[in-house]
Structure formats: C-alpha cells, structure tokens
N, C-alpha and C. Protein backbone atom coordinates (compact mmCIF):
# COMPACT_ATOMS: atom_id res chain seq x y z
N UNK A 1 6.86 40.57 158.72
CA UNK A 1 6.47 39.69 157.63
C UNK A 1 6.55 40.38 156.29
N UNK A 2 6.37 41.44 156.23
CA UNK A 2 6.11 42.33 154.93
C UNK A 2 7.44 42.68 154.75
N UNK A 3 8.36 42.57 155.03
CA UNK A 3 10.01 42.71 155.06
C UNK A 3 10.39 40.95 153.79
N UNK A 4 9.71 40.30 154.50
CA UNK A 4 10.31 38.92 153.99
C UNK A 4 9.42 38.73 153.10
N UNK A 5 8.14 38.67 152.85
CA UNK A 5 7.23 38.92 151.52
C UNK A 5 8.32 39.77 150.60
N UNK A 6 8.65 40.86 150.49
CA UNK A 6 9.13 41.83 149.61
C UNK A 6 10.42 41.27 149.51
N UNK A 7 10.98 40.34 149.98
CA UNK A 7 12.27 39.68 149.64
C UNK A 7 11.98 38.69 148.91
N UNK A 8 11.13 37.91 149.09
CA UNK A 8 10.73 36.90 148.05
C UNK A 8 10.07 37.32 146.81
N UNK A 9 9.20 38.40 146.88
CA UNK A 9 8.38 38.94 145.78
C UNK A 9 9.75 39.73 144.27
N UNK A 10 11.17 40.13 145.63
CA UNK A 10 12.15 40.59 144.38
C UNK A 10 12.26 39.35 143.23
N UNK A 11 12.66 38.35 144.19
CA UNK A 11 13.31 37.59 143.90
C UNK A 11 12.97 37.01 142.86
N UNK A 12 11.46 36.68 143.45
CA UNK A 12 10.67 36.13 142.29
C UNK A 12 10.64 36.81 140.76
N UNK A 13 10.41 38.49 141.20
CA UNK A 13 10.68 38.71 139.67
C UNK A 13 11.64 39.14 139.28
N UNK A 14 13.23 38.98 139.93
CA UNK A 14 14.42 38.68 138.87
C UNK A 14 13.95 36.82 138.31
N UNK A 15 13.74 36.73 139.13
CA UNK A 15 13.54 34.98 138.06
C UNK A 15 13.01 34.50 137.50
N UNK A 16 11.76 35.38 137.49
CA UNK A 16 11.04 35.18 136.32
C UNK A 16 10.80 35.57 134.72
N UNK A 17 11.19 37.75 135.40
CA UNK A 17 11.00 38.61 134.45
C UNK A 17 12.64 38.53 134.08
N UNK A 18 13.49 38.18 134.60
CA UNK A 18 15.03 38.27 134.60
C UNK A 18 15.07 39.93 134.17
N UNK A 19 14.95 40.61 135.15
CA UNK A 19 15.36 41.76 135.46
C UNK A 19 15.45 42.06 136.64
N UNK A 20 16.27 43.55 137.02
CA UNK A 20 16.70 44.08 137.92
C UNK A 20 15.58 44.43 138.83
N UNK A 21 15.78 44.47 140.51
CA UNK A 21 15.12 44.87 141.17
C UNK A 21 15.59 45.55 141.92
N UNK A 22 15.13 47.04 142.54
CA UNK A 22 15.18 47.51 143.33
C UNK A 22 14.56 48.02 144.11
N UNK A 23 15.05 47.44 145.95
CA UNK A 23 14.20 47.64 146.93
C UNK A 23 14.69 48.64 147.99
N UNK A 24 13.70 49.61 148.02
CA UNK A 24 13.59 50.49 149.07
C UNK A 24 12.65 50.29 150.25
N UNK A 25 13.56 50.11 151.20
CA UNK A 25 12.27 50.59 152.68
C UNK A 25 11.57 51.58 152.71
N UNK A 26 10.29 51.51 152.93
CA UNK A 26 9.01 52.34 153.02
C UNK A 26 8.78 52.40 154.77
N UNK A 27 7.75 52.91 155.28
CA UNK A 27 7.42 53.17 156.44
C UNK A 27 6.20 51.82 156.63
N UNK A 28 6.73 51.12 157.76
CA UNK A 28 6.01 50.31 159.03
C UNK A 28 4.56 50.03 158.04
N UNK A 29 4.18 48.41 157.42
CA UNK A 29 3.09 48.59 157.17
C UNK A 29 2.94 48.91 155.43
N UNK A 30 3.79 49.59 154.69
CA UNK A 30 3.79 50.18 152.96
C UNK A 30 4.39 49.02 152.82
N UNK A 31 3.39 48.76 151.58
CA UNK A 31 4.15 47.42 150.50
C UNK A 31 3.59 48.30 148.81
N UNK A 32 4.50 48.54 148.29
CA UNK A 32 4.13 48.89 146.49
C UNK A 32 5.42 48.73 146.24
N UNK A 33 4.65 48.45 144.51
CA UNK A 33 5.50 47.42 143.30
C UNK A 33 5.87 49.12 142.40
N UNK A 34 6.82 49.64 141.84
CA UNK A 34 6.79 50.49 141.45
C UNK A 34 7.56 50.06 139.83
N UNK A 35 6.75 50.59 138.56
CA UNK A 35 7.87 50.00 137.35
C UNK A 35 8.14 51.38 136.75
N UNK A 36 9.32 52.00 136.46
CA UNK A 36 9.86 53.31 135.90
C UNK A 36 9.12 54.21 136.78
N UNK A 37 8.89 54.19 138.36
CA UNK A 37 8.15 55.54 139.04
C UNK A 37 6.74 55.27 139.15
N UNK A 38 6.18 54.50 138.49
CA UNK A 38 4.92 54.21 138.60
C UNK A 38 4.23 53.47 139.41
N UNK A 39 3.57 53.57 140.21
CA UNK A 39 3.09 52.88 141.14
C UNK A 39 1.83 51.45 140.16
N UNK A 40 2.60 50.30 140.43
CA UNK A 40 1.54 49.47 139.73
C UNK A 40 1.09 48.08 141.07
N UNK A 41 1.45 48.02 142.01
CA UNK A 41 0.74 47.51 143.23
C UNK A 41 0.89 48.28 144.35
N UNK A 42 -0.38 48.71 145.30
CA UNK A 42 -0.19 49.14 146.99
C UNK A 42 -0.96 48.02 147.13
N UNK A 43 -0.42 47.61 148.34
CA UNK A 43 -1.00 46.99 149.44
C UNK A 43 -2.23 47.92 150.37
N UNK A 44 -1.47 49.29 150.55
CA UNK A 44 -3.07 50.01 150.75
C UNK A 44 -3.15 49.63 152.31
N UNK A 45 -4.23 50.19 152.84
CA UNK A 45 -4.80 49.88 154.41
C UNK A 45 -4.48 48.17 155.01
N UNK A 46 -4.43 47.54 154.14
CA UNK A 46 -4.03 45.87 154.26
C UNK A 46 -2.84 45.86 154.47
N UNK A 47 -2.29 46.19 154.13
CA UNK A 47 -0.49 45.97 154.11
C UNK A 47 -0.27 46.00 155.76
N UNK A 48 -0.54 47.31 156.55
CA UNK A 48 -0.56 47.40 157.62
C UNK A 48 -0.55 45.87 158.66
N UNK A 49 -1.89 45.05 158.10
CA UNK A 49 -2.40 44.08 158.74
C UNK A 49 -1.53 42.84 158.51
N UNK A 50 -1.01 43.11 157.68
CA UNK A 50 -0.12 41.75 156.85
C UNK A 50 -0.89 40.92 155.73
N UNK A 51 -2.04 41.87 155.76
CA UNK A 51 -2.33 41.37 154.21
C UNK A 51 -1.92 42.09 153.30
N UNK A 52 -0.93 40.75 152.33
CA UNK A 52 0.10 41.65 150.85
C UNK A 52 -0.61 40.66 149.66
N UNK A 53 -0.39 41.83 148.69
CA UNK A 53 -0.96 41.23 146.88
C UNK A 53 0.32 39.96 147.32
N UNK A 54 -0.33 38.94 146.12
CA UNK A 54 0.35 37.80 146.37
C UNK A 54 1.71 37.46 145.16
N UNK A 55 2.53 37.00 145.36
CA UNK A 55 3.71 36.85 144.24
C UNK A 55 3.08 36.89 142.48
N UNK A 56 2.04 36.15 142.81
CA UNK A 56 1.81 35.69 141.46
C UNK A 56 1.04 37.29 140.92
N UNK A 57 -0.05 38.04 141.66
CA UNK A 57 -0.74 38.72 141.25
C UNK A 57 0.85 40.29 141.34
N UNK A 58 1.93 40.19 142.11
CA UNK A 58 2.63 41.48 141.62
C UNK A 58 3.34 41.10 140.14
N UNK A 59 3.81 39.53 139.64
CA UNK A 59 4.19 39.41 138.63
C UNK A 59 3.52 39.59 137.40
N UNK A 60 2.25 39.37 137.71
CA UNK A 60 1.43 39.64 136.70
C UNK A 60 1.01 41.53 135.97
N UNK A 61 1.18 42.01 137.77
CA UNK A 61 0.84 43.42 137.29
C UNK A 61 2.23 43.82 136.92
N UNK A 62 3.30 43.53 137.20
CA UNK A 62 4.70 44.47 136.38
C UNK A 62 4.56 44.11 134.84
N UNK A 63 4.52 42.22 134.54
CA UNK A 63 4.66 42.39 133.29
C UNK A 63 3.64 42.38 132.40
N UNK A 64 2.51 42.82 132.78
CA UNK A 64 1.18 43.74 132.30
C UNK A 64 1.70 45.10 132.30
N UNK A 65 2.63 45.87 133.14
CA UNK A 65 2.77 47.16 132.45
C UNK A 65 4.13 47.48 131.86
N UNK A 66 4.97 46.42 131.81
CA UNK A 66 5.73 45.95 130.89
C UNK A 66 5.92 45.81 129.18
N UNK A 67 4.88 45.26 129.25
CA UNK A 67 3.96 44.54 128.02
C UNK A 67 3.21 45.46 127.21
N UNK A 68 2.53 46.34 127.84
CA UNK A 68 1.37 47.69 127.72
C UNK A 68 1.87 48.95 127.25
C-alpha cells in the first residue's frame, strides 16, 4: 500500500506544486517527503503499519518549506 500512496502523493505534487518529483525506494515500511535533502515528512513507526501522512498534509509540508 505504501508503494501506491507514494505514487499518488508524487503525483499529486507535480499537479499541484507543478514541479519535479523524485522517487526513491526506501526499505519495507519508510515513507518520507524529502525537499533539497531535507527531510520534511516521516511516516515514522506508522508507516510500517500502513499508517501514511495524508496527500493533503505532505502538500502542505513541501510548500511550507518551499515558501519558508
């Protein structure tokens, strides 16, 4: 599930932020939003479970450190 979350979550922010995304596989369970190296969402111990930050709350944190 966290495979197809992170496919929709790109997607979402080329279409929103209309910029580039790039996705790397992490290990079984890792979900983070990274902007220039920076880590600005983990999923954390949740991710594991299949609980992921939600589309709206990773768009908000990129273009909060976007913006900042």
């Amino acid at each position: 599930m966290s495979g197809l979350h992170a496919v929709r979550v790109a997607a979402r922010l080329r279409r929103e932020m209309r910029s580039e995304v790039d996705m790397v596989h992490g290990r079984y369970g890792e979900f983070k939003v990274l902007v220039d190296g920076e880590t600005v969402i983990d999923g954390g111990a949740f991710a594991a479970l299949g609980v992921l930050p939600s589309g709206r709350r990773v768009v908000d944190a990129v273009r909060s450190t976007l913006s900042g």
